[in-house]
N, C-alpha and C. Protein backbone atom coordinates (compact mmCIF):
# COMPACT_ATOMS: atom_id res chain seq x y z
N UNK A 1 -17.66 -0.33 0.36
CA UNK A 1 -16.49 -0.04 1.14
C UNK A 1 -15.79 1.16 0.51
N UNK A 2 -15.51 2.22 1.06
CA UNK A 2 -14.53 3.23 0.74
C UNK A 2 -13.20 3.21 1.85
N UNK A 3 -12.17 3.39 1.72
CA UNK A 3 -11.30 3.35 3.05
C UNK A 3 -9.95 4.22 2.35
N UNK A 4 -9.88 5.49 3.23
CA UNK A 4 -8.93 6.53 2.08
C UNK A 4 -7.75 7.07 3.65
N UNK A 5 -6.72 6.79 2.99
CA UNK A 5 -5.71 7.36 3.95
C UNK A 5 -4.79 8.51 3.17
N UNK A 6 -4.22 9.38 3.84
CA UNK A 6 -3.06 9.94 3.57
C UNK A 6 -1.87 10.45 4.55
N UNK A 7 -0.86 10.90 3.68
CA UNK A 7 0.01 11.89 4.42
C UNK A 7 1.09 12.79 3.88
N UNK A 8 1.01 13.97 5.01
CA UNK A 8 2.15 14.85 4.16
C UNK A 8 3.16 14.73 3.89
N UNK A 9 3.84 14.94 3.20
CA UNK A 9 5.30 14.42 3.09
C UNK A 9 6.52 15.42 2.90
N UNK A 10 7.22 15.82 3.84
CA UNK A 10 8.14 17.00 3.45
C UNK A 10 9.09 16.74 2.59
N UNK A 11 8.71 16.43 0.97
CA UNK A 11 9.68 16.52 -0.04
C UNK A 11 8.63 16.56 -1.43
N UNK A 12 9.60 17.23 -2.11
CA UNK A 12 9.27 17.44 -3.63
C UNK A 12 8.02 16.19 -4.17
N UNK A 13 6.85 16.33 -4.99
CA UNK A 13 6.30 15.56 -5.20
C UNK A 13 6.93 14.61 -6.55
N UNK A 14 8.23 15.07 -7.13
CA UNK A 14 8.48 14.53 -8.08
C UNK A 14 9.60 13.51 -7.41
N UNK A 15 9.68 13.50 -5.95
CA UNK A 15 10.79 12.84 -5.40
C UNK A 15 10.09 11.39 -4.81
N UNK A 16 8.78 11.78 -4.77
CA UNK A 16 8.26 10.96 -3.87
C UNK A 16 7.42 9.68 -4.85
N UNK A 17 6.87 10.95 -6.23
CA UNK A 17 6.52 10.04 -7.62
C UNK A 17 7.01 9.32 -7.79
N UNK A 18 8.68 9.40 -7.82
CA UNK A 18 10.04 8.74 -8.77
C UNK A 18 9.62 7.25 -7.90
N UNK A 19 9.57 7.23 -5.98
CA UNK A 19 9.41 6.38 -5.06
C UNK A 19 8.00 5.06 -5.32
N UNK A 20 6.71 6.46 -5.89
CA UNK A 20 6.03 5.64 -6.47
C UNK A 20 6.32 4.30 -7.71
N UNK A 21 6.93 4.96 -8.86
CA UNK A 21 7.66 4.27 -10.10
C UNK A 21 8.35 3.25 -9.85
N UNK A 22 8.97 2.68 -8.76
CA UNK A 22 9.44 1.57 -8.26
C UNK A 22 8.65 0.58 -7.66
N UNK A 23 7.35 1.07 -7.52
CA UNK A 23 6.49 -0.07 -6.52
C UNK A 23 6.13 -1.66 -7.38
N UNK A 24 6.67 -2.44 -6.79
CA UNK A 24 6.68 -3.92 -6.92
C UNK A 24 7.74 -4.18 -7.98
N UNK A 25 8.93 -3.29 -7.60
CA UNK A 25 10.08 -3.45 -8.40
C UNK A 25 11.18 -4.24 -7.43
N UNK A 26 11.89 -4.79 -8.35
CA UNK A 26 13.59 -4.99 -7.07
C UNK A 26 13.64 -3.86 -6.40
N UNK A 27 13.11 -2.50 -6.78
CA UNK A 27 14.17 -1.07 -6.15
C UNK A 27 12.69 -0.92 -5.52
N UNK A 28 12.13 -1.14 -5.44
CA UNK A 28 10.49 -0.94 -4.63
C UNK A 28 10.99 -0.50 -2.94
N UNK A 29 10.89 1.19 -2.54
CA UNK A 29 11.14 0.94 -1.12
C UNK A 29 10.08 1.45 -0.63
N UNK A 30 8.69 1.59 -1.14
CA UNK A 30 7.78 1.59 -0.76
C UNK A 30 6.89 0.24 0.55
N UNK A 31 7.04 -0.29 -0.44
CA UNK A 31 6.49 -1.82 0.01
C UNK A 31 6.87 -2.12 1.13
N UNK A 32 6.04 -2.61 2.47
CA UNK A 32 6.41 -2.80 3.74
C UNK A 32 7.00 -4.61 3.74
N UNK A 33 7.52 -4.88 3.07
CA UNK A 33 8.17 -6.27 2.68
C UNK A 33 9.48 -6.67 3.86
N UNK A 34 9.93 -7.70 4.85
CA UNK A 34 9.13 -8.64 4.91
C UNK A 34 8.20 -9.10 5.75
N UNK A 35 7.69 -7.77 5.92
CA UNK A 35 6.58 -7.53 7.17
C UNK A 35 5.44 -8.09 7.02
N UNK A 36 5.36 -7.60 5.36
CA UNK A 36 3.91 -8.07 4.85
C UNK A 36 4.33 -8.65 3.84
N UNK A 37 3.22 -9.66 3.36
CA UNK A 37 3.78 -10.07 2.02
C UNK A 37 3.88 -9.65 0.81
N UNK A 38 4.88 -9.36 -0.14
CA UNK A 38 5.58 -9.00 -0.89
C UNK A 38 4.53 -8.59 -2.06
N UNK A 39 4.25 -7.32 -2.84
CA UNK A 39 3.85 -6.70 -4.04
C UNK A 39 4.54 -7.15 -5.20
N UNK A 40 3.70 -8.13 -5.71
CA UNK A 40 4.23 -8.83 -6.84
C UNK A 40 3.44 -8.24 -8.15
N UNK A 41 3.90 -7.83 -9.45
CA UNK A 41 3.28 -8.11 -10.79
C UNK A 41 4.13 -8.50 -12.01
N UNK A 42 3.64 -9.11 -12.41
CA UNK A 42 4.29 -10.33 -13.39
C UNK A 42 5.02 -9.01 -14.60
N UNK A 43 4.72 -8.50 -14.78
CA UNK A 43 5.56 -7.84 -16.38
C UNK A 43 5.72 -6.18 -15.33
N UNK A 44 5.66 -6.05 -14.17
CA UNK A 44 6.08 -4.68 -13.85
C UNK A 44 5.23 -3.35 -13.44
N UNK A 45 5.39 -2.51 -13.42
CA UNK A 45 4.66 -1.61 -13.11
C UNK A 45 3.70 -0.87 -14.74
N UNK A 46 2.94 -1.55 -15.20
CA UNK A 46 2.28 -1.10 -16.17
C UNK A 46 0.96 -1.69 -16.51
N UNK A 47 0.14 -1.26 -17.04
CA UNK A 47 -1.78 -1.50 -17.02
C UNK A 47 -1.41 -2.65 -17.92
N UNK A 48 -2.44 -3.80 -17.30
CA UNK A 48 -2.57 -4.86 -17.98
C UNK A 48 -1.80 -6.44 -16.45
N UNK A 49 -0.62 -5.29 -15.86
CA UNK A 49 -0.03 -6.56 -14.97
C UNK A 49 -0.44 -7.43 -14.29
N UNK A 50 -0.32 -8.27 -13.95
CA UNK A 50 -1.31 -8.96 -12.87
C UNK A 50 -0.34 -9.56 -11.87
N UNK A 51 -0.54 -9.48 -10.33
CA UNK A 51 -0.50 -10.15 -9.24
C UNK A 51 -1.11 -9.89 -8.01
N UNK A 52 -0.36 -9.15 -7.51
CA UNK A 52 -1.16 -8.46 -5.86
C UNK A 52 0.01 -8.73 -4.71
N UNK A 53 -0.82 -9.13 -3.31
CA UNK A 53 0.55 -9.27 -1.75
C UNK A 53 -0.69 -10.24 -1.48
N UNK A 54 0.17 -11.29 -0.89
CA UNK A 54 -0.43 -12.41 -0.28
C UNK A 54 -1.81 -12.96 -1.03
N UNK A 55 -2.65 -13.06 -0.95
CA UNK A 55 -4.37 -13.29 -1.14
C UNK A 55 -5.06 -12.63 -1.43
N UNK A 56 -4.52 -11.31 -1.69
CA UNK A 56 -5.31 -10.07 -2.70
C UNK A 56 -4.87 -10.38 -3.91
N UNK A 57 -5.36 -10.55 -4.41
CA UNK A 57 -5.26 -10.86 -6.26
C UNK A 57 -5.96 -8.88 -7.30
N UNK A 58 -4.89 -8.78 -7.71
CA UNK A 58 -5.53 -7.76 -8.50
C UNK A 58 -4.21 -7.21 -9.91
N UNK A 59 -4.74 -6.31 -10.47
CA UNK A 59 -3.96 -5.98 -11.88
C UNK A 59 -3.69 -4.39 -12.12
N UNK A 60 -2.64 -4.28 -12.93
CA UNK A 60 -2.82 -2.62 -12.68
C UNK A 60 -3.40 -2.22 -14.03
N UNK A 61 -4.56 -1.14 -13.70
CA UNK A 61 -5.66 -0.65 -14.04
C UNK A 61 -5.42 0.57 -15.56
N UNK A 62 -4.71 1.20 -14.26
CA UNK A 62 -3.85 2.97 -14.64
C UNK A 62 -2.80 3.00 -13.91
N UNK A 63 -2.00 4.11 -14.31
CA UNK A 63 -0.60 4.30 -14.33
C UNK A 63 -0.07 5.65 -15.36
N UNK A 64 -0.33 6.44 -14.12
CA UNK A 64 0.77 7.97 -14.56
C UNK A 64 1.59 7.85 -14.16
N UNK A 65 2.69 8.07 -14.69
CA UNK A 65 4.08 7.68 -13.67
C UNK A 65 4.54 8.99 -13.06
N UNK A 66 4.95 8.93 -12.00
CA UNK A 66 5.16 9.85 -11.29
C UNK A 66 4.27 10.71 -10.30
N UNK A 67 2.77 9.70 -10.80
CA UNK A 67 1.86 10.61 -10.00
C UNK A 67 0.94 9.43 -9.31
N UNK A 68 0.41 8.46 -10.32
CA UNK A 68 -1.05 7.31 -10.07
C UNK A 68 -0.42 5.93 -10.10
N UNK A 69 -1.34 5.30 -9.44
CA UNK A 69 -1.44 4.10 -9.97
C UNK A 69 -2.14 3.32 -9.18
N UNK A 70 -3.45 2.98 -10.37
CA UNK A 70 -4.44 2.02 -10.04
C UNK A 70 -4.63 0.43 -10.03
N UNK A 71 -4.93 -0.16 -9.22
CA UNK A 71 -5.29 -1.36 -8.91
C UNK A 71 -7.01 -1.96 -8.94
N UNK A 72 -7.22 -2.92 -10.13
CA UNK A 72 -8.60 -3.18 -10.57
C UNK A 72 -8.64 -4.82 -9.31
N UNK A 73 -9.17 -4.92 -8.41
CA UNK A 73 -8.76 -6.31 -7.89
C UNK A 73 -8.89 -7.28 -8.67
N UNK A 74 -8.92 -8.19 -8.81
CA UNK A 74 -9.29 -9.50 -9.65
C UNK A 74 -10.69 -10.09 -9.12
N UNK A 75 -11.40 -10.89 -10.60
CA UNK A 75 -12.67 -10.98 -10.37
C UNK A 75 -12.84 -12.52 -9.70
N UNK A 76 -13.88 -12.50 -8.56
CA UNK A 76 -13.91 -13.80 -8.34
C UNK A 76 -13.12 -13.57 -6.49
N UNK A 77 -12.61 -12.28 -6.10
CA UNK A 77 -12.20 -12.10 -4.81
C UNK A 77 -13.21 -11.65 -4.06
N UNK A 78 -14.02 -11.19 -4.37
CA UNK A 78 -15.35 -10.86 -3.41
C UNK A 78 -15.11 -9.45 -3.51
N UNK A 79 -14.39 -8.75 -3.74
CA UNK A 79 -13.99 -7.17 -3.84
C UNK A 79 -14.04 -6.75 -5.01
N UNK A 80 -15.19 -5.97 -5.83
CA UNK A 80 -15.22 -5.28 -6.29
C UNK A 80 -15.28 -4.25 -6.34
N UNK A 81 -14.00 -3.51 -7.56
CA UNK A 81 -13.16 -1.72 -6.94
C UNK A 81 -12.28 -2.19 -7.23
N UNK A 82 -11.65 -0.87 -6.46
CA UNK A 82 -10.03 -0.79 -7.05
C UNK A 82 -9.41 -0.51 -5.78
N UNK A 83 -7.92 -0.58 -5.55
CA UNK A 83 -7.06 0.13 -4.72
C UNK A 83 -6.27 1.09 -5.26
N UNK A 84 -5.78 2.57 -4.96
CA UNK A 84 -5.15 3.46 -5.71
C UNK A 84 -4.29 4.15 -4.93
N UNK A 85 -2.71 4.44 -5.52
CA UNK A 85 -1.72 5.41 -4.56
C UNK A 85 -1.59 6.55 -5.47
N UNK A 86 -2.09 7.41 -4.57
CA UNK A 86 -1.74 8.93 -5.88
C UNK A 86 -0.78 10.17 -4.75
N UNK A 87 -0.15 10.69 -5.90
CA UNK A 87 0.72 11.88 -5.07
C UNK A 87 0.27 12.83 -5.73
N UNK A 88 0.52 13.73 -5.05
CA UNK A 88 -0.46 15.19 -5.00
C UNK A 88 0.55 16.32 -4.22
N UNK A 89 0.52 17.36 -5.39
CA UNK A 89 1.81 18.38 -4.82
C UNK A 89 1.42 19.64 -3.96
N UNK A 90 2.05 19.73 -2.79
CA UNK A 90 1.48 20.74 -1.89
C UNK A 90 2.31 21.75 -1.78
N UNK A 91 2.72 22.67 -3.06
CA UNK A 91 4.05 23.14 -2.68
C UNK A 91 5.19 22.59 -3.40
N UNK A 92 6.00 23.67 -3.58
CA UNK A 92 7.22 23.20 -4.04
C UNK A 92 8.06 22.14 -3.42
N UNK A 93 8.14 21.97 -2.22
CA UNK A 93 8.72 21.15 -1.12
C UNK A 93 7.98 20.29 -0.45
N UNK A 94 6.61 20.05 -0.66
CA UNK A 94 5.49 19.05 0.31
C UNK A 94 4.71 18.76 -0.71
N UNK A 95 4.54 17.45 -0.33
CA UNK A 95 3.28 16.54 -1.09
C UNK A 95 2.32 16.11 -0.45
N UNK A 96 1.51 15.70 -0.85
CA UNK A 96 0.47 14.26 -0.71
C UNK A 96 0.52 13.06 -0.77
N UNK A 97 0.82 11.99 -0.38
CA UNK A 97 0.28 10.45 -0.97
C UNK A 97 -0.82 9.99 0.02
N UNK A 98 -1.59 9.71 -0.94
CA UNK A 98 -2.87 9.29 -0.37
C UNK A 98 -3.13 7.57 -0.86
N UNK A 99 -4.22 7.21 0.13
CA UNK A 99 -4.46 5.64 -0.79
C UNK A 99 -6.07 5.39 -0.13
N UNK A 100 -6.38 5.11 -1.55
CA UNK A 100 -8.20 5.17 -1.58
C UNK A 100 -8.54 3.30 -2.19
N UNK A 101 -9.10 2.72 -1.15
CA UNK A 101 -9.63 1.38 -2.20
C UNK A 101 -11.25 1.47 -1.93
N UNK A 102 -11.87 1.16 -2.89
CA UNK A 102 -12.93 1.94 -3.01
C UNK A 102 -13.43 0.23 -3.58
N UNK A 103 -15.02 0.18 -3.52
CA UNK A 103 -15.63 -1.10 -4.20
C UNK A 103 -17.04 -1.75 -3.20
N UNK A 104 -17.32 -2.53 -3.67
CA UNK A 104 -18.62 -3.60 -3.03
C UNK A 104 -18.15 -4.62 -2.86
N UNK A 105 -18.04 -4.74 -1.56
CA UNK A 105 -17.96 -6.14 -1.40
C UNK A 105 -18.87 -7.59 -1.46
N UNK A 106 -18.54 -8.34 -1.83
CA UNK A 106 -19.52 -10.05 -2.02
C UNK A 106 -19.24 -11.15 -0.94
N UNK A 107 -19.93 -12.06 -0.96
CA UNK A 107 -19.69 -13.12 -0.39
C UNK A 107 -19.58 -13.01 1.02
N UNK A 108 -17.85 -13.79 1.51
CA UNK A 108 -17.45 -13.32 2.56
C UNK A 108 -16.66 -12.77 3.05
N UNK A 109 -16.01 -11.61 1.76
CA UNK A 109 -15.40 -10.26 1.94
C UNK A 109 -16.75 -9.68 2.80
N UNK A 110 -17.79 -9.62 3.22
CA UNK A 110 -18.74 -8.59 3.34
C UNK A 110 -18.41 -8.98 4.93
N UNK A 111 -18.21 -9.83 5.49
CA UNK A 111 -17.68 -10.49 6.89
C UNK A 111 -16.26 -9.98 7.13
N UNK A 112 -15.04 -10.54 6.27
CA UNK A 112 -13.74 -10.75 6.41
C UNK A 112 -13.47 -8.85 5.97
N UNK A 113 -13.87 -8.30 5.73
CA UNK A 113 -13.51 -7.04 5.54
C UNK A 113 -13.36 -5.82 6.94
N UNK A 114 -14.50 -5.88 7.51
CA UNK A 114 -14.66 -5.03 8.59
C UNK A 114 -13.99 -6.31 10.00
N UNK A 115 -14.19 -7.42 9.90
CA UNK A 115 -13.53 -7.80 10.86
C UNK A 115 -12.23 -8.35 10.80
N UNK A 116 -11.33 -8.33 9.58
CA UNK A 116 -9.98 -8.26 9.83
C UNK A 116 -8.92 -7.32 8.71
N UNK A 117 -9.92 -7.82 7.70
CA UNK A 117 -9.09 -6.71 5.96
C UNK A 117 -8.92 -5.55 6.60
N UNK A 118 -9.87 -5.29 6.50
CA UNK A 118 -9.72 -3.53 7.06
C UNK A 118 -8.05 -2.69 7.74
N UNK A 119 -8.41 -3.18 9.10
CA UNK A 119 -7.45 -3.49 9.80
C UNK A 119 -6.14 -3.67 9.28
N UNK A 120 -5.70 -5.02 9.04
CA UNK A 120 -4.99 -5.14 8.36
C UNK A 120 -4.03 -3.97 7.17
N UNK A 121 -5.25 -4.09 6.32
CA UNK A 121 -4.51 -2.83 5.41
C UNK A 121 -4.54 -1.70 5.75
N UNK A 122 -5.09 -0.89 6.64
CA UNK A 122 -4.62 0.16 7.14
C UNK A 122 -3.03 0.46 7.81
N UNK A 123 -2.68 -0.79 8.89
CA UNK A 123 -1.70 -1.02 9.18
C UNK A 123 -0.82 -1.07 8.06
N UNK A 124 -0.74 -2.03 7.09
CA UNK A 124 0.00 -2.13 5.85
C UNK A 124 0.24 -0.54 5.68
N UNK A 125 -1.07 0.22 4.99
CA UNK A 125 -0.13 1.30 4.57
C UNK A 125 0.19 2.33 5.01
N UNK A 126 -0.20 2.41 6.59
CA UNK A 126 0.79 2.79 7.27
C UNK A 126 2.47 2.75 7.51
N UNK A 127 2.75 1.62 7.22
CA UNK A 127 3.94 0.95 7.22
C UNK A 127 4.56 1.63 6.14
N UNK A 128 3.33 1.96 4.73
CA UNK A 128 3.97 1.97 3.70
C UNK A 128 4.28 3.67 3.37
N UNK A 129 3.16 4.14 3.98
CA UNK A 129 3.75 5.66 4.27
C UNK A 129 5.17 6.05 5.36
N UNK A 130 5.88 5.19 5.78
CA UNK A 130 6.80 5.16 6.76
C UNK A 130 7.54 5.19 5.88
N UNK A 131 7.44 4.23 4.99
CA UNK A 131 8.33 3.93 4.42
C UNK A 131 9.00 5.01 3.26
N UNK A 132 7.90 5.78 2.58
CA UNK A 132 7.51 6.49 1.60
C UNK A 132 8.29 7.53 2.44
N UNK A 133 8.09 7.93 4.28
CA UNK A 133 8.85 9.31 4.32
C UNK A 133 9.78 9.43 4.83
N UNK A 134 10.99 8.11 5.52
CA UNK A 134 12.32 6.89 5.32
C UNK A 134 12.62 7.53 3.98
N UNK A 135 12.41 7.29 3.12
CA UNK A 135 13.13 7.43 1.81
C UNK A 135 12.99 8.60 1.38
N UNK A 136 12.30 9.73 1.37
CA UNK A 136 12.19 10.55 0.94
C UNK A 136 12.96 12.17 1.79
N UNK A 137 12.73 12.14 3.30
CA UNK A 137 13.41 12.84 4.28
C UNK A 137 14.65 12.13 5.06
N UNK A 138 14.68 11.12 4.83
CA UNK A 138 15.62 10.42 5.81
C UNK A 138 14.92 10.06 7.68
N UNK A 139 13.70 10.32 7.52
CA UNK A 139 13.21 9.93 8.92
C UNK A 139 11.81 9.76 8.80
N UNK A 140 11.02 8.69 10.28
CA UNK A 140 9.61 9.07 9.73
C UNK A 140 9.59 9.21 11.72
N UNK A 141 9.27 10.80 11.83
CA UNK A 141 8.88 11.10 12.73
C UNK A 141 8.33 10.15 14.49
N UNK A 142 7.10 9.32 13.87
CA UNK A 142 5.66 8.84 14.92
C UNK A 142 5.80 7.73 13.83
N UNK A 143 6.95 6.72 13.54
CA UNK A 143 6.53 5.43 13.02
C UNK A 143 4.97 4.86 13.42
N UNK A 144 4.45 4.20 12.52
CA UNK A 144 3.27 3.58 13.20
C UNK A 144 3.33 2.69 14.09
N UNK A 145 2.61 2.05 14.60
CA UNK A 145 2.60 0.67 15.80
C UNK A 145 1.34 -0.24 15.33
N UNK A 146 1.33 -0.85 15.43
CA UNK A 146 0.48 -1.92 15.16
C UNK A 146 -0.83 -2.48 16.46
N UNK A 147 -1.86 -2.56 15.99
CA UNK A 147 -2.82 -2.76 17.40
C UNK A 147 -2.64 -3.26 17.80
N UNK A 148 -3.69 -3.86 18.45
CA UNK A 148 -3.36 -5.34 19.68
C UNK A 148 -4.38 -6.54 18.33
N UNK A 149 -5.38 -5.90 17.95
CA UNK A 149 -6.19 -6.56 16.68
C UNK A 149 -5.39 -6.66 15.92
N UNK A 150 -4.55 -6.04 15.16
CA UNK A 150 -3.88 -6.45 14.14
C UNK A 150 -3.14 -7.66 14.61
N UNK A 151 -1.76 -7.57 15.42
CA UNK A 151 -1.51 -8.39 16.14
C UNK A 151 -1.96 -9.76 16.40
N UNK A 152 -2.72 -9.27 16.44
CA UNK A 152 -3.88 -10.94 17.04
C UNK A 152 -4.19 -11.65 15.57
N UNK A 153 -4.41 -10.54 14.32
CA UNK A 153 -5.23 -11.26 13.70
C UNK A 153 -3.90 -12.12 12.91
N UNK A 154 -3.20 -11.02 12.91
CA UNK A 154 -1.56 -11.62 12.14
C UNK A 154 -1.14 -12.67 12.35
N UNK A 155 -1.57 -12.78 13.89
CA UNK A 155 -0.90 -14.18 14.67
C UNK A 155 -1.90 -15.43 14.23
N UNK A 156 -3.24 -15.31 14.30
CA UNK A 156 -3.87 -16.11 13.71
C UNK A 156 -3.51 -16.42 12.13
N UNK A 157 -3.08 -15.84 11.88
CA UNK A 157 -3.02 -15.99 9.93
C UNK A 157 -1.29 -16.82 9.97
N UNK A 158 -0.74 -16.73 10.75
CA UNK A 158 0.89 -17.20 11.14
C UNK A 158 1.74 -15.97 10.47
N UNK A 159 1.51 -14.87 10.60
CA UNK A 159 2.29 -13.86 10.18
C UNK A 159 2.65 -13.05 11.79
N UNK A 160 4.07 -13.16 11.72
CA UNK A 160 4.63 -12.57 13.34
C UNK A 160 5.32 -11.83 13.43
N UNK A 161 5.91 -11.44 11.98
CA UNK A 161 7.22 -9.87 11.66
C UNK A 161 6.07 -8.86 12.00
N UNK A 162 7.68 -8.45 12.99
CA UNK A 162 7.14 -7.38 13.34
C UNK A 162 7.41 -6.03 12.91
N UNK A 163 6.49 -5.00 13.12
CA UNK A 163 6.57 -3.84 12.58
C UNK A 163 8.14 -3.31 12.49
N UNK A 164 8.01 -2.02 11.35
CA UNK A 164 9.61 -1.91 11.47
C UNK A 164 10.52 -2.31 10.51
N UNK A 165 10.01 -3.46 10.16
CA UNK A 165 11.04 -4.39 9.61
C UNK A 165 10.93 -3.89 7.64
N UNK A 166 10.39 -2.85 7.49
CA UNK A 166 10.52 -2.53 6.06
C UNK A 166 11.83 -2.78 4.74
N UNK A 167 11.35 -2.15 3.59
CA UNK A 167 12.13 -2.64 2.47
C UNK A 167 13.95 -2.50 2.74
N UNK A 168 14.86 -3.23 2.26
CA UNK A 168 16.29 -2.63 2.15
C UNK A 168 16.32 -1.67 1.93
N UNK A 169 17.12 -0.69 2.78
CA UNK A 169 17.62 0.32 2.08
C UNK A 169 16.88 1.94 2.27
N UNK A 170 15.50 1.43 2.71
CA UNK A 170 14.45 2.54 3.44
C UNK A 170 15.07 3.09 5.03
């Protein structure tokens, strides 16, 4: 599985880093929370942490602050790899954030991946790039929308917040 998103962002990459440095913090306005379930790690944003959002189990890997930060999943999820948010400067005034989860899948991640994960987290960080350019410009242009699959699958899982509904304060 490789699955890599990005987007531009009209602000400073050290504005958007700082945005990174908060993720799975109280001040976290990244995180599409309580839309999705909540980015938890037990001691904070630093290698060694461990939690994840909902039923992804994973730990952080690496960690540049202001620029990376990697996610090793946890062993025993059927996903082996990582998930990663990196910012990337385009310009004095425009960035990058991109997000790459990369790995082999086992079991019945090799099923549950292409017919609902997938999905799913694309939507997620969509949400979460909304959120990322909410906080950083004060607007996000073409908010995302959510499929009719996502939707469906959300509803099957009993998850029904709807899009939109991002961190305080974003």
């Amino acid at each position: 599985m490789h699955n890599f998103q990005q987007r531009t962002i009209d602000a400073p990459a050290t504005e958007v880093g700082a945005l990174l440095d908060r993720l799975g913090t109280p001040q976290d306005r990244i995180w599409p929370a309580p839309a999705w379930p909540p980015l938890v790690l037990d001691t904070g944003l630093a290698v060694g942490s461990r939690g994840g959002h909902g039923r992804i189990a994973y730990s952080v890997a690496a960690y540049e602050p202001g620029r990376r930060v990697r996610f090793a999943f946890a062993p025993g999820l059927g996903m082996n790899g990582y998930h990663e948010f990196l910012v990337t400067p385009d310009g004095p005034t425009r960035c990058r954030i991109s997000h790459t989860a990369a790995g082999r899948m086992e079991g019945k991640m090799r099923l549950m991946w292409p017919l609902a994960i997938r999905w799913l987290h694309e939507a997620l960080l969509s949400d979460a790039f909304d959120n990322i350019q909410r906080a950083a410009t004060g607007r996000a242009p073409h908010p995302a929308r959510w499929s009719v699959w996502v939707r469906l699958v959300r509803l099957a899982l009993g998850r029904t917040t709807r899009a939109g509904t991002g961190p305080a304060g974003a």
